[in-house]
Each structure stands twice: as C-alpha cells, then as structure tokens.
Protein backbone atom coordinates (compact mmCIF):
# COMPACT_ATOMS: atom_id res chain seq x y z
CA UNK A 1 -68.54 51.56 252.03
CA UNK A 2 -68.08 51.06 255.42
CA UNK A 3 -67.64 48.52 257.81
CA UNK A 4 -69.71 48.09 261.25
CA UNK A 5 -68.43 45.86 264.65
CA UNK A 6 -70.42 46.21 267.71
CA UNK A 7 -69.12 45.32 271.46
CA UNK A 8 -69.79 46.00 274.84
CA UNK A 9 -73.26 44.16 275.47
CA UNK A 10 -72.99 41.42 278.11
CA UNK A 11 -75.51 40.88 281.11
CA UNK A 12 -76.79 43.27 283.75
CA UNK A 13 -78.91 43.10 286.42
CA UNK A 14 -82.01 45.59 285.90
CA UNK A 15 -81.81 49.26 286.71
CA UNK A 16 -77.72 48.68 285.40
CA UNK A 17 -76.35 50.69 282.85
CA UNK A 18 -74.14 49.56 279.81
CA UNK A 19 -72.12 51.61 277.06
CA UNK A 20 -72.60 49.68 273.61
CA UNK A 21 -69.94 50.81 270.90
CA UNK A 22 -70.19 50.92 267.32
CA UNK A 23 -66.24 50.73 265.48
CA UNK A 24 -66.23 52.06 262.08
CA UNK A 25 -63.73 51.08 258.96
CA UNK A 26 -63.18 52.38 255.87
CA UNK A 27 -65.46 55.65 255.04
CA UNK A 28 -65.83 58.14 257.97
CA UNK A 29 -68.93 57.93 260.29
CA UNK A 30 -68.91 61.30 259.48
CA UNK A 31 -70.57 60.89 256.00
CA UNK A 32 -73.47 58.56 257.74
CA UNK A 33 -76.32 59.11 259.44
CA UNK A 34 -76.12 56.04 262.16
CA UNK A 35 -78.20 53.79 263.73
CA UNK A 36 -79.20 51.42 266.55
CA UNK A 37 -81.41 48.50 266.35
CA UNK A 38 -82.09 45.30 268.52
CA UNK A 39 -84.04 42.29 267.94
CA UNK A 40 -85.41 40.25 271.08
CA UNK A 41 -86.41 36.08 270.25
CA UNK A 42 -89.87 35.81 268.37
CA UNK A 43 -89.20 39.66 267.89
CA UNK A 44 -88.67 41.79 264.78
CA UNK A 45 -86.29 43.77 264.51
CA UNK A 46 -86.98 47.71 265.96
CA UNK A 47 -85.72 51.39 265.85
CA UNK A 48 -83.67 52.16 268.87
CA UNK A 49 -82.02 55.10 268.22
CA UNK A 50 -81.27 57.80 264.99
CA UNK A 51 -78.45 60.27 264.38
CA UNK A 52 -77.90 62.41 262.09
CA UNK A 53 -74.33 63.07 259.97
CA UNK A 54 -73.96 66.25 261.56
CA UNK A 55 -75.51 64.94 265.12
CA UNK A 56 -77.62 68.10 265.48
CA UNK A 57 -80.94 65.41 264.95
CA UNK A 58 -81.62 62.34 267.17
CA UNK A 59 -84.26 60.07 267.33
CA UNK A 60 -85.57 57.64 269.82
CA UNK A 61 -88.09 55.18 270.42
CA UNK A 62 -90.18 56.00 273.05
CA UNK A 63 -89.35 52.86 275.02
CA UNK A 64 -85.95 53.84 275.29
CA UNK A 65 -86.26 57.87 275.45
CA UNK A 66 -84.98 59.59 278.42
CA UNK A 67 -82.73 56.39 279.34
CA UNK A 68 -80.77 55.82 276.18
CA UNK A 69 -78.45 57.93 274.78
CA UNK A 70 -76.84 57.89 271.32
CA UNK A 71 -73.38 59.85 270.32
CA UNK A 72 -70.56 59.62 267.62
CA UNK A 73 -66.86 60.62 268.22
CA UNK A 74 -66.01 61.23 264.44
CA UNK A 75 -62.42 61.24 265.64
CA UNK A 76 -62.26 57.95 267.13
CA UNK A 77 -64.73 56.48 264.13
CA UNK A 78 -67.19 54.65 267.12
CA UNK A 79 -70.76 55.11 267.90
CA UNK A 80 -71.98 54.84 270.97
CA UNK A 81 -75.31 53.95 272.83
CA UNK A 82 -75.46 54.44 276.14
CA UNK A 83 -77.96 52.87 278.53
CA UNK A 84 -79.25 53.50 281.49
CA UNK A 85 -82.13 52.22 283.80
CA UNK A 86 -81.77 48.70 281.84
CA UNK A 87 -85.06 46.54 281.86
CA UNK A 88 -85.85 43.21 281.38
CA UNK A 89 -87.47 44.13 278.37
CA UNK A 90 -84.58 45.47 276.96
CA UNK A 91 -82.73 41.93 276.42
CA UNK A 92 -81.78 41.50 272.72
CA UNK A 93 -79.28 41.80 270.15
CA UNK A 94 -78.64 45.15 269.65
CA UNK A 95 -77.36 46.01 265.85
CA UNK A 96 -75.31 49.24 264.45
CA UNK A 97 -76.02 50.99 261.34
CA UNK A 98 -75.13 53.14 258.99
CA UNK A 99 -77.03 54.95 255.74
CA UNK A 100 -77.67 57.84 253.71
CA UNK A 101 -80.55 59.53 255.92
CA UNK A 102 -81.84 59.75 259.38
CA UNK A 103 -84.55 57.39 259.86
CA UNK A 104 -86.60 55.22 262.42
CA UNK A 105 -86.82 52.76 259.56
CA UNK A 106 -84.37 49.36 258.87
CA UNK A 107 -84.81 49.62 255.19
CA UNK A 108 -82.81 53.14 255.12
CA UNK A 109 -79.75 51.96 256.11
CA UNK A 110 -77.29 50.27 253.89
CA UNK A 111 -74.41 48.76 256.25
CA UNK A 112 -74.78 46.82 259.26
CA UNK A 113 -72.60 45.07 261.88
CA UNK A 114 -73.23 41.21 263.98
CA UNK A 115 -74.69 42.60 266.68
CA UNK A 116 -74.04 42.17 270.00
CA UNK A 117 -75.93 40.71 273.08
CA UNK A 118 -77.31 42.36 275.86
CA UNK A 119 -79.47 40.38 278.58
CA UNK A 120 -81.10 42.35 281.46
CA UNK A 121 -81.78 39.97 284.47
CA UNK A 122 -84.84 40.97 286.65
C-alpha cells in the first residue's frame, strides 16, 4: 500500500529541538490517517502522536502535548514531527505509521517504517 522511511533523529542535548520526517511511496499520505510511535530499551512501544487524513484531528500523548507537533505536506508525501523542549526521557526509536483510522492505538495501523533514533543527553 504504501511505503514508510523515517530520518532526521540523531542526538540533542535536552531542551533542543529536532524535526523527524516521515517519506511516503506509493499510495498518497493523503488516503492515511498517520502516525508516530517510539519505543525506549525495556520499553513498549507508545502513542506519540495521531493525524487524521484530512488533518483537521490530532492526537497526542500527554507527555509530549504542547512540545510536539505533528503535520503532513500531502504535496511533498512526508510527515513530520516536530519537537521541541527535548527530554531525557524522550530517547527512543521513534516509528512512522500509516492506517485506515485515527487512533492512539499500534494495532490500527497497517504500514510502518525502521524507525529512527533519537537520544536526548541531560
């Protein structure tokens, strides 16, 4: 359906800011609701951020609400996250999705990309 590559993690001091970016192939972005998820070690993996197909719905976590902002330029095919205010305990892989519906949930979404890495130093 369509396929998901993730870049722009690296490492940042804390109170930093990165811009994480979600490339698209084959079937539009525009047709998906999309996704961010990360995974720290021992972790599971946990809702980040939610947008709708049309963008008019977003969804947080409250961890990350108010410092984290998720977008989609249907033109360019590419998801974005951006972060601000970076913690510590925001270190982990940080995963792109894609699915049918909006949701805070893993399980709704059908493609996913490698993830990329982000580490916050203190």
């Amino acid at each position: 359906q369509v396929q998901l590559v993730e870049s722009g993690g690296g490492l940042v001091q804390a109170g930093g800011s990165l811009r994480l970016s979600c490339a698209a192939s084959g079937r539009a972005i525009s047709t998906y609701a999309m996704g961010w998820f990360r995974q720290a070690p021992g972790k599971e993996r946990e809702f980040v951020a939610g947008l709708s197909r049309s963008s008019n719905n977003k969804l947080y976590a409250e961890s990350v609400k108010g410092r984290f902002t998720i977008s989609r330029d249907n033109a360019r095919g590419t998801v974005y996250l951006q972060m601000n205010g970076l913690k510590p305990e925001d270190t982990a892989v940080y995963f792109c999705a894609a699915g049918p519906v909006t949701s805070t949930y893993s399980t709704a979404y059908s493609n996913w990309g490698q993830g990329t890495q982000v580490t916050v130093s203190s």
